[in-house]
Protein backbone atom coordinates (compact mmCIF):
# COMPACT_ATOMS: atom_id res chain seq x y z
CA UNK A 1 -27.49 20.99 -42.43
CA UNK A 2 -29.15 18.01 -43.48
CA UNK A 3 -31.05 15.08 -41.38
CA UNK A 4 -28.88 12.62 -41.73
CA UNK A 5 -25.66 14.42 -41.05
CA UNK A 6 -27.53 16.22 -37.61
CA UNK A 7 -28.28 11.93 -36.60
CA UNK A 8 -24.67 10.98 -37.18
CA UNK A 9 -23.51 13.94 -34.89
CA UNK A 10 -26.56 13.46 -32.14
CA UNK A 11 -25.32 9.67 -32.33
CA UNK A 12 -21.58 10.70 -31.91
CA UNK A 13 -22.02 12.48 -28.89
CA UNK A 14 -24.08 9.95 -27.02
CA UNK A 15 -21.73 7.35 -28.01
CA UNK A 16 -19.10 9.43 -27.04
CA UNK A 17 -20.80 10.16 -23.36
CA UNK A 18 -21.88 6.17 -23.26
CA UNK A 19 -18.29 5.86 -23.51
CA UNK A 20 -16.87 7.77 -20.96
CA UNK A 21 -19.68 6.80 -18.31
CA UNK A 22 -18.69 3.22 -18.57
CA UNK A 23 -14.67 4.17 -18.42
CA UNK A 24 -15.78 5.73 -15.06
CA UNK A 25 -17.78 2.84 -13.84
CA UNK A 26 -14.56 1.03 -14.83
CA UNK A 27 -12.38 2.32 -12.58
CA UNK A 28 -14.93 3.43 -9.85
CA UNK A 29 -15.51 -0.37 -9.26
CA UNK A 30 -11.86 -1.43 -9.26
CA UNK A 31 -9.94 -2.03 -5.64
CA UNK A 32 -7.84 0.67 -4.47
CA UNK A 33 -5.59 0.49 -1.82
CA UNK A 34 -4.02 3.39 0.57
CA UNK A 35 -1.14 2.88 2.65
CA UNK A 36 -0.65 5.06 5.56
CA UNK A 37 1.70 5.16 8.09
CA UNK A 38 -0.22 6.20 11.39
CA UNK A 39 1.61 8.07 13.68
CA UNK A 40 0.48 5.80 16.84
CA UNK A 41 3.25 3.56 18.57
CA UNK A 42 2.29 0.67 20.50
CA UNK A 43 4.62 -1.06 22.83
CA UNK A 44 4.32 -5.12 23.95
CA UNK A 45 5.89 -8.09 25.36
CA UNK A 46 9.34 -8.83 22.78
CA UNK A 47 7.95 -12.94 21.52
CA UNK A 48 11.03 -13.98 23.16
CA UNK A 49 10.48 -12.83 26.83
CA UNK A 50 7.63 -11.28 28.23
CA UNK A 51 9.87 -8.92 30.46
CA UNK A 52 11.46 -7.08 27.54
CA UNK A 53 8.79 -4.37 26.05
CA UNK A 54 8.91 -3.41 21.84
CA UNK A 55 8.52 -0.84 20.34
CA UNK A 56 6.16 -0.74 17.12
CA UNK A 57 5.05 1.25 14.21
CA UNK A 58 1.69 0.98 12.62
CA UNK A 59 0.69 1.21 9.24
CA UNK A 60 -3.19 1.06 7.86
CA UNK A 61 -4.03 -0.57 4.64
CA UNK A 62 -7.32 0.68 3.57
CA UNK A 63 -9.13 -0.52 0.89
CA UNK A 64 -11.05 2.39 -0.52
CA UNK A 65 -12.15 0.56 -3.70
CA UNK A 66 -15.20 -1.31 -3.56
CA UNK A 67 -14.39 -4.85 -5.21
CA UNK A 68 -13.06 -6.67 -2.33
CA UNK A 69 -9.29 -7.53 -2.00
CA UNK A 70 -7.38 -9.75 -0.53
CA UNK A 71 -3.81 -9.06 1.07
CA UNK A 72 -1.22 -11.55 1.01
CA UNK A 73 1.89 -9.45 2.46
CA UNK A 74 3.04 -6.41 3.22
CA UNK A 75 6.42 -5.19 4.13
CA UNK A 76 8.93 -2.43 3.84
CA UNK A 77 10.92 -1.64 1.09
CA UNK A 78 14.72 -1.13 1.58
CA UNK A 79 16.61 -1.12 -1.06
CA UNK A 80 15.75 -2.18 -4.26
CA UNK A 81 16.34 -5.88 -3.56
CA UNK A 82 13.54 -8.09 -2.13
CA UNK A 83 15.54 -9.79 0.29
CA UNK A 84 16.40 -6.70 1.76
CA UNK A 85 12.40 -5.92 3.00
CA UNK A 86 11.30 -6.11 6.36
CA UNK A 87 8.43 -7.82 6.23
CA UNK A 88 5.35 -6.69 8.68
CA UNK A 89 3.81 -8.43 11.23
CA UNK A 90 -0.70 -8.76 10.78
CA UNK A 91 -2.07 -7.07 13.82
CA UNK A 92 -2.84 -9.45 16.58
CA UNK A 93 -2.78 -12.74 14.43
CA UNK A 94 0.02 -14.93 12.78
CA UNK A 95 2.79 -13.64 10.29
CA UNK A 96 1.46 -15.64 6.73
CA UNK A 97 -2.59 -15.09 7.49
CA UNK A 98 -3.94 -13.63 4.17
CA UNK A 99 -6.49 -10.73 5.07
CA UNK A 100 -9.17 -9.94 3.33
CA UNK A 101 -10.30 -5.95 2.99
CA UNK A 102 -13.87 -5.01 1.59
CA UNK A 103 -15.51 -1.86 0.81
CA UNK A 104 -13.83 0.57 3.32
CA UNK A 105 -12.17 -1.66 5.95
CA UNK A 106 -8.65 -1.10 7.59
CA UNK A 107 -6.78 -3.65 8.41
CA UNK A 108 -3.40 -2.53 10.91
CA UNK A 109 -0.08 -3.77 10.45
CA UNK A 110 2.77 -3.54 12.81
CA UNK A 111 6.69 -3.24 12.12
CA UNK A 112 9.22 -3.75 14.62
CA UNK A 113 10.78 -0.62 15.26
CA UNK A 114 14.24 -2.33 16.63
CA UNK A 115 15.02 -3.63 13.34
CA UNK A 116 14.28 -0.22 11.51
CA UNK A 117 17.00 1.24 13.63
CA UNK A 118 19.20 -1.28 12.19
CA UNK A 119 18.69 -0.09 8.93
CA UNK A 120 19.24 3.50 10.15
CA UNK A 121 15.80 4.44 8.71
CA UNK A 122 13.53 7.20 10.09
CA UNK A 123 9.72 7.34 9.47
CA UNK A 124 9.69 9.76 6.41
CA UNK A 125 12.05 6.89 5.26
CA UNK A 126 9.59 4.34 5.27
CA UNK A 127 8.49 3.28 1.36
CA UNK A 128 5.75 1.00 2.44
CA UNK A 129 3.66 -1.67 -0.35
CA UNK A 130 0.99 -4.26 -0.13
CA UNK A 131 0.60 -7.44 -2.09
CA UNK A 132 -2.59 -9.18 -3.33
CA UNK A 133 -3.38 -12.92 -4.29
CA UNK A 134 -3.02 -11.73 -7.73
CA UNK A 135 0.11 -10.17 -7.51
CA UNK A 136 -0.48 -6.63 -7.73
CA UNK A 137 1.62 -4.79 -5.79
CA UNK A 138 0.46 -1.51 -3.84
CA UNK A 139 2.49 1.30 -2.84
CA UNK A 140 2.57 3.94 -0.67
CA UNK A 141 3.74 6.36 -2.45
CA UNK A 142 3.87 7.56 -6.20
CA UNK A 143 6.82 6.19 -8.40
CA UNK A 144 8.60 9.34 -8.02
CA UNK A 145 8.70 9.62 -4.49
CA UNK A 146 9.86 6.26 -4.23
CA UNK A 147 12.60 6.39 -6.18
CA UNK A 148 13.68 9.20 -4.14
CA UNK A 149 13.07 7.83 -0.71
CA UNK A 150 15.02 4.16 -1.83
CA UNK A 151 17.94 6.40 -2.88
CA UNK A 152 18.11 8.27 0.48
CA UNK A 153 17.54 4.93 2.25
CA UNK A 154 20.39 3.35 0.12
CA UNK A 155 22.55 6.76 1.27
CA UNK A 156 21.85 5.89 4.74
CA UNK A 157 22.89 2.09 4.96
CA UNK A 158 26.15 3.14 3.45
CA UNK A 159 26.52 6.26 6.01
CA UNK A 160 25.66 3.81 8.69
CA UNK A 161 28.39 0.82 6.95
């Protein structure tokens, strides 16, 4: 084997490991949300009078990424028509408030578990996603699953009509 073709081949190969280092850095460095539904309940004072107690579910968005992202909504999926989500209520603070998740933090979300029961949904049920200020939607579970859990949530309603 000559020089020049044992250069060409030592080149290839670091070019080749150059490569997939930066493809790694690439999407090491990119935000990455995880939705989890928690299995704590908290109950409070219903907004409407302080005597009636509700019930809630709560639901962690972690950002596990480390560019820094910023959380516009997040809500419940339903059927396969927007209008149909429930959206979630930001813990402790008002309904539109964007929140902003760096490196590592949680930020808890809370969904009224009196208007789940009008949907006839259970917990397993629950197909959960975040939005960003850019648009990018984040789900809770792979495509898959989801289109499994919005047809049994679509067989429910119906049962329940």
């Amino acid at each position: 084997m000559d020089t020049t073709l044992k250069i060409a081949l030592y080149g290839a190969t670091l070019s080749t490991i150059g490569l997939l280092i930066h493809y790694f850095n690439y999407f090491r460095d990119r935000a990455d949300v995880k939705i989890k539904i928690t299995d704590r309940e908290e109950t409070w004072p219903s907004s409407d009078n302080d005597d009636i107690m509700e019930d809630f579910i709560c639901i962690n968005v972690v950002n596990r990424g480390r560019r820094p992202v910023i959380i516009s909504s997040c809500a419940i999926r339903v059927l396969n028509k927007p209008k149909t989500d429930i959206k979630l209520l930001p813990g402790y603070i008002h309904i539109r408030e964007k929140v902003s998740l760096d490196e590592g933090e949680i930020h808890t979300y809370f969904g009224s578990k009196q208007e789940l029961k009008g949907y006839n949904l259970d917990k397993k049920d629950l197909l959960i996603y975040a939005v960003d200020t850019k648009d990018k939607y984040y789900w809770s579970d792979i495509f898959i699953i989801r289109w499994f859990k919005l047809r049994r949530c679509k067989r429910k309603i119906k049962k329940k009509n």
